[in-house]
C-alpha atoms as a PDB file:
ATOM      1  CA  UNK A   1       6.009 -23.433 -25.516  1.00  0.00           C
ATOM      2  CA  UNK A   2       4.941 -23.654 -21.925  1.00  0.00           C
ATOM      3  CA  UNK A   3       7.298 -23.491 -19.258  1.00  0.00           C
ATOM      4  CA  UNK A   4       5.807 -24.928 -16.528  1.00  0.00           C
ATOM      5  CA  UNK A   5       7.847 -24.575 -13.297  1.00  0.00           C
ATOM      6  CA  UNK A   6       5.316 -22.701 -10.817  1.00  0.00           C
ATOM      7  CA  UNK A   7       6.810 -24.359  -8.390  1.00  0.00           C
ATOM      8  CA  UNK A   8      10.143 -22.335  -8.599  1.00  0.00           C
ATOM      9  CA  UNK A   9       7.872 -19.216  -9.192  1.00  0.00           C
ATOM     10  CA  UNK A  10       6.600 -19.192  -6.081  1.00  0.00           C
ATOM     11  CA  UNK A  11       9.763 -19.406  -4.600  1.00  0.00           C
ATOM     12  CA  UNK A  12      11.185 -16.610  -6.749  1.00  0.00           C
ATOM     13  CA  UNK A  13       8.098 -14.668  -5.787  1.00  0.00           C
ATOM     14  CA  UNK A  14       8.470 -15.523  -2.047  1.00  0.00           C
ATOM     15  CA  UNK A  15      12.394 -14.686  -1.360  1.00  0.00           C
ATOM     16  CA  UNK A  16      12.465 -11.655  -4.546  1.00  0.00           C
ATOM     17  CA  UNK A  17       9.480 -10.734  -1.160  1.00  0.00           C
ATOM     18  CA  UNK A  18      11.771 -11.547   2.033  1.00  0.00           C
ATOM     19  CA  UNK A  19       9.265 -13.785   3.109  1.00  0.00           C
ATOM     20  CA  UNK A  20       9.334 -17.054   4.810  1.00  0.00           C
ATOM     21  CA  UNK A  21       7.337 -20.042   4.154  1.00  0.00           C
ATOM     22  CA  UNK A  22       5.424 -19.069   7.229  1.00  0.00           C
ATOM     23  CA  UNK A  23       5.084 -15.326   6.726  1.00  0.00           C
ATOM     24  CA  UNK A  24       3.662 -16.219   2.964  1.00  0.00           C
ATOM     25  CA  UNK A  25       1.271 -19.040   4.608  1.00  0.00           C
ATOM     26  CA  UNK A  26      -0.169 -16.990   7.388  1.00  0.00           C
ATOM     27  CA  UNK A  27      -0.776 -14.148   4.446  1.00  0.00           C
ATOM     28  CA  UNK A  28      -2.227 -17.099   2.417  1.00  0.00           C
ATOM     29  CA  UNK A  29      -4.150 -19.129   5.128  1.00  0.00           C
ATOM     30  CA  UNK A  30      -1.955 -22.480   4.817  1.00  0.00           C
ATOM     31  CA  UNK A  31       0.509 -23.883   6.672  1.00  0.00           C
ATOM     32  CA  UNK A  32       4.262 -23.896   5.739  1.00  0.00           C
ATOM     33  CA  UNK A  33       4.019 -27.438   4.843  1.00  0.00           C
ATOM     34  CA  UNK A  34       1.445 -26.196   2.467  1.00  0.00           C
ATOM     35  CA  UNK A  35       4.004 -23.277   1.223  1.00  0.00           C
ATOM     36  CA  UNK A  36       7.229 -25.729   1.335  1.00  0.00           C
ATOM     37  CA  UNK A  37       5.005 -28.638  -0.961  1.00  0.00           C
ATOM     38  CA  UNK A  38       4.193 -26.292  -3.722  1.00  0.00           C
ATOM     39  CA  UNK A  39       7.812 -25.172  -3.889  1.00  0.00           C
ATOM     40  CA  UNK A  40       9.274 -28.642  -4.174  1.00  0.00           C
ATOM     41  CA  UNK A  41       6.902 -29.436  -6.540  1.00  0.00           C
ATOM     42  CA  UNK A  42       5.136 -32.463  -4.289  1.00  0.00           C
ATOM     43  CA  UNK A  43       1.652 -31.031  -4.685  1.00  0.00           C
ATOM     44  CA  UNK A  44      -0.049 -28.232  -6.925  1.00  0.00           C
ATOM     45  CA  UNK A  45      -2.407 -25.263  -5.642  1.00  0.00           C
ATOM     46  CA  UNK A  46      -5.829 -25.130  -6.353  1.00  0.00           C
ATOM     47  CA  UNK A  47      -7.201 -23.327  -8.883  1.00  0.00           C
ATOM     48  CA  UNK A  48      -8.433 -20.544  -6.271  1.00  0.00           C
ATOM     49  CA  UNK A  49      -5.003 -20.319  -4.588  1.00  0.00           C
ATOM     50  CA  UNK A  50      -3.101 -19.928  -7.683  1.00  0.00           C
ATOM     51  CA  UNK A  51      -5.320 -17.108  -8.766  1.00  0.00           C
ATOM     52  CA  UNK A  52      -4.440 -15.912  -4.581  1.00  0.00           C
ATOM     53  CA  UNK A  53      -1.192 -16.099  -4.751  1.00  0.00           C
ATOM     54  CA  UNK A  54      -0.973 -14.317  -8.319  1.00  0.00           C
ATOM     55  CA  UNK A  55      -3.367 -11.663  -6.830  1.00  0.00           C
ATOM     56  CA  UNK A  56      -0.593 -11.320  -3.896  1.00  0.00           C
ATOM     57  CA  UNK A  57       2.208 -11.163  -5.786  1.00  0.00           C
ATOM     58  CA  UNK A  58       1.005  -8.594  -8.396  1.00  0.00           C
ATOM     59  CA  UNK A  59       1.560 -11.032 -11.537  1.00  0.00           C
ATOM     60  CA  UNK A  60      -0.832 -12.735 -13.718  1.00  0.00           C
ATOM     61  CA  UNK A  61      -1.596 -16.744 -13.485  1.00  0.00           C
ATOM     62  CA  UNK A  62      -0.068 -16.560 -16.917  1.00  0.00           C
ATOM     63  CA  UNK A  63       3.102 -15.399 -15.363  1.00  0.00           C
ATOM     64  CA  UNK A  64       2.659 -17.913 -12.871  1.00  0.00           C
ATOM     65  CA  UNK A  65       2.666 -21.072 -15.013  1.00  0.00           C
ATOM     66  CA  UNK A  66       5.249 -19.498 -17.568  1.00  0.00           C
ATOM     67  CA  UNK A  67       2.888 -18.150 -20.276  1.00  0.00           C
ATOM     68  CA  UNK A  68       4.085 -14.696 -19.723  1.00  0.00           C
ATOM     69  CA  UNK A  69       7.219 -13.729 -18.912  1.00  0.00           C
ATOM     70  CA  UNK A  70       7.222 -10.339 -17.003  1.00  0.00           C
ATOM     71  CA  UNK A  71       5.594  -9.148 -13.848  1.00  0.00           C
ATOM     72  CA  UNK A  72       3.356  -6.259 -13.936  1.00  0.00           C
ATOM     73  CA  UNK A  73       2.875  -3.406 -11.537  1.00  0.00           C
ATOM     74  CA  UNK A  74      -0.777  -2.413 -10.560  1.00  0.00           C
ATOM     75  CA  UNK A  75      -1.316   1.468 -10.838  1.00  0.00           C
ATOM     76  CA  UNK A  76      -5.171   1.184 -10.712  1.00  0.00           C
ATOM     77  CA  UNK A  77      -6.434   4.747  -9.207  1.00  0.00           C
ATOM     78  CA  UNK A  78      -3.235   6.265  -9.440  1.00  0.00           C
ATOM     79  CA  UNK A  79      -3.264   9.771 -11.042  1.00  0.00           C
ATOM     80  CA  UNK A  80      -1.537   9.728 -14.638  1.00  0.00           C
ATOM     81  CA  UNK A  81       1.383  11.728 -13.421  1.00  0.00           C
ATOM     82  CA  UNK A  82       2.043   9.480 -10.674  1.00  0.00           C
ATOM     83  CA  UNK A  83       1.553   6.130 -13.409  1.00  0.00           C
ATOM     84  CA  UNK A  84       3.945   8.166 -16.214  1.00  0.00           C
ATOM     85  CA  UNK A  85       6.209   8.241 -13.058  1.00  0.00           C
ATOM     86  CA  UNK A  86       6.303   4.913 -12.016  1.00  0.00           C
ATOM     87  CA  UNK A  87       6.910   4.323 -15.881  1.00  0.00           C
ATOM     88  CA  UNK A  88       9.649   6.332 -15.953  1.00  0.00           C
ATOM     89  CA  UNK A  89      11.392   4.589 -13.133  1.00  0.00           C
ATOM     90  CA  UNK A  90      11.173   1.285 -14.198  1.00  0.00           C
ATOM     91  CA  UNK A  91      12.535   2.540 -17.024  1.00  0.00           C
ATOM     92  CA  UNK A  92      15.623   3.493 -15.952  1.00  0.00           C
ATOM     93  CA  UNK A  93      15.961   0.509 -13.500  1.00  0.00           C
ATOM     94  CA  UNK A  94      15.890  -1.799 -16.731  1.00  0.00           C
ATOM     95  CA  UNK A  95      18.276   0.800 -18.467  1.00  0.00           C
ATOM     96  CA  UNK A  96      21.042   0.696 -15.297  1.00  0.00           C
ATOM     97  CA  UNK A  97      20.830  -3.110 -15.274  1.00  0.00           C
ATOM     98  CA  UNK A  98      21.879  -3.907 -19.152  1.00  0.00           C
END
């Protein structure tokens, strides 16, 4: 069942971030109007700023419109040490959180 809410997603994404509305828009090329209408759900990004802002925030557009419900982490052109690493310490991170 879809879960549609990408306007709180973008929110999530933005504060989980430390970014403003501005900071994210000037990253994004919008305005904070732009930034503060997707998050109260007044209008919807385009098809080519939704596929942006997933690109920005390292999730899929799946994750985005509540397909998917993780995040991923992109290790492209990172060694396979370093990516068994990175494994390894979001592994623990979920472990010391249960």
């Amino acid at each position: 069942m879809l879960n549609y809410k990408l306007h709180e997603q973008i929110k999530k994404l933005r504060e989980a971030r430390r970014f403003s509305q501005v900071e994210l828009g000037k990253r994004l090329g919008v305005t904070k109007a732009c930034i503060c209408n997707w998050e109260n759900d007044n209008a919807q990004p385009s098809v080519e700023m939704l596929v942006r802002l997933a690109s920005f925030f390292s999730v899929s557009t799946d994750y985005m419109l509540g397909f998917e419900p993780g995040e991923y982490i992109d290790v492209t052109g990172l060694p396979d040490e370093v990516i068994a690493h990175v494994r390894q310490i979001v592994e623990d991170l979920k472990a010391s959180t249960v």
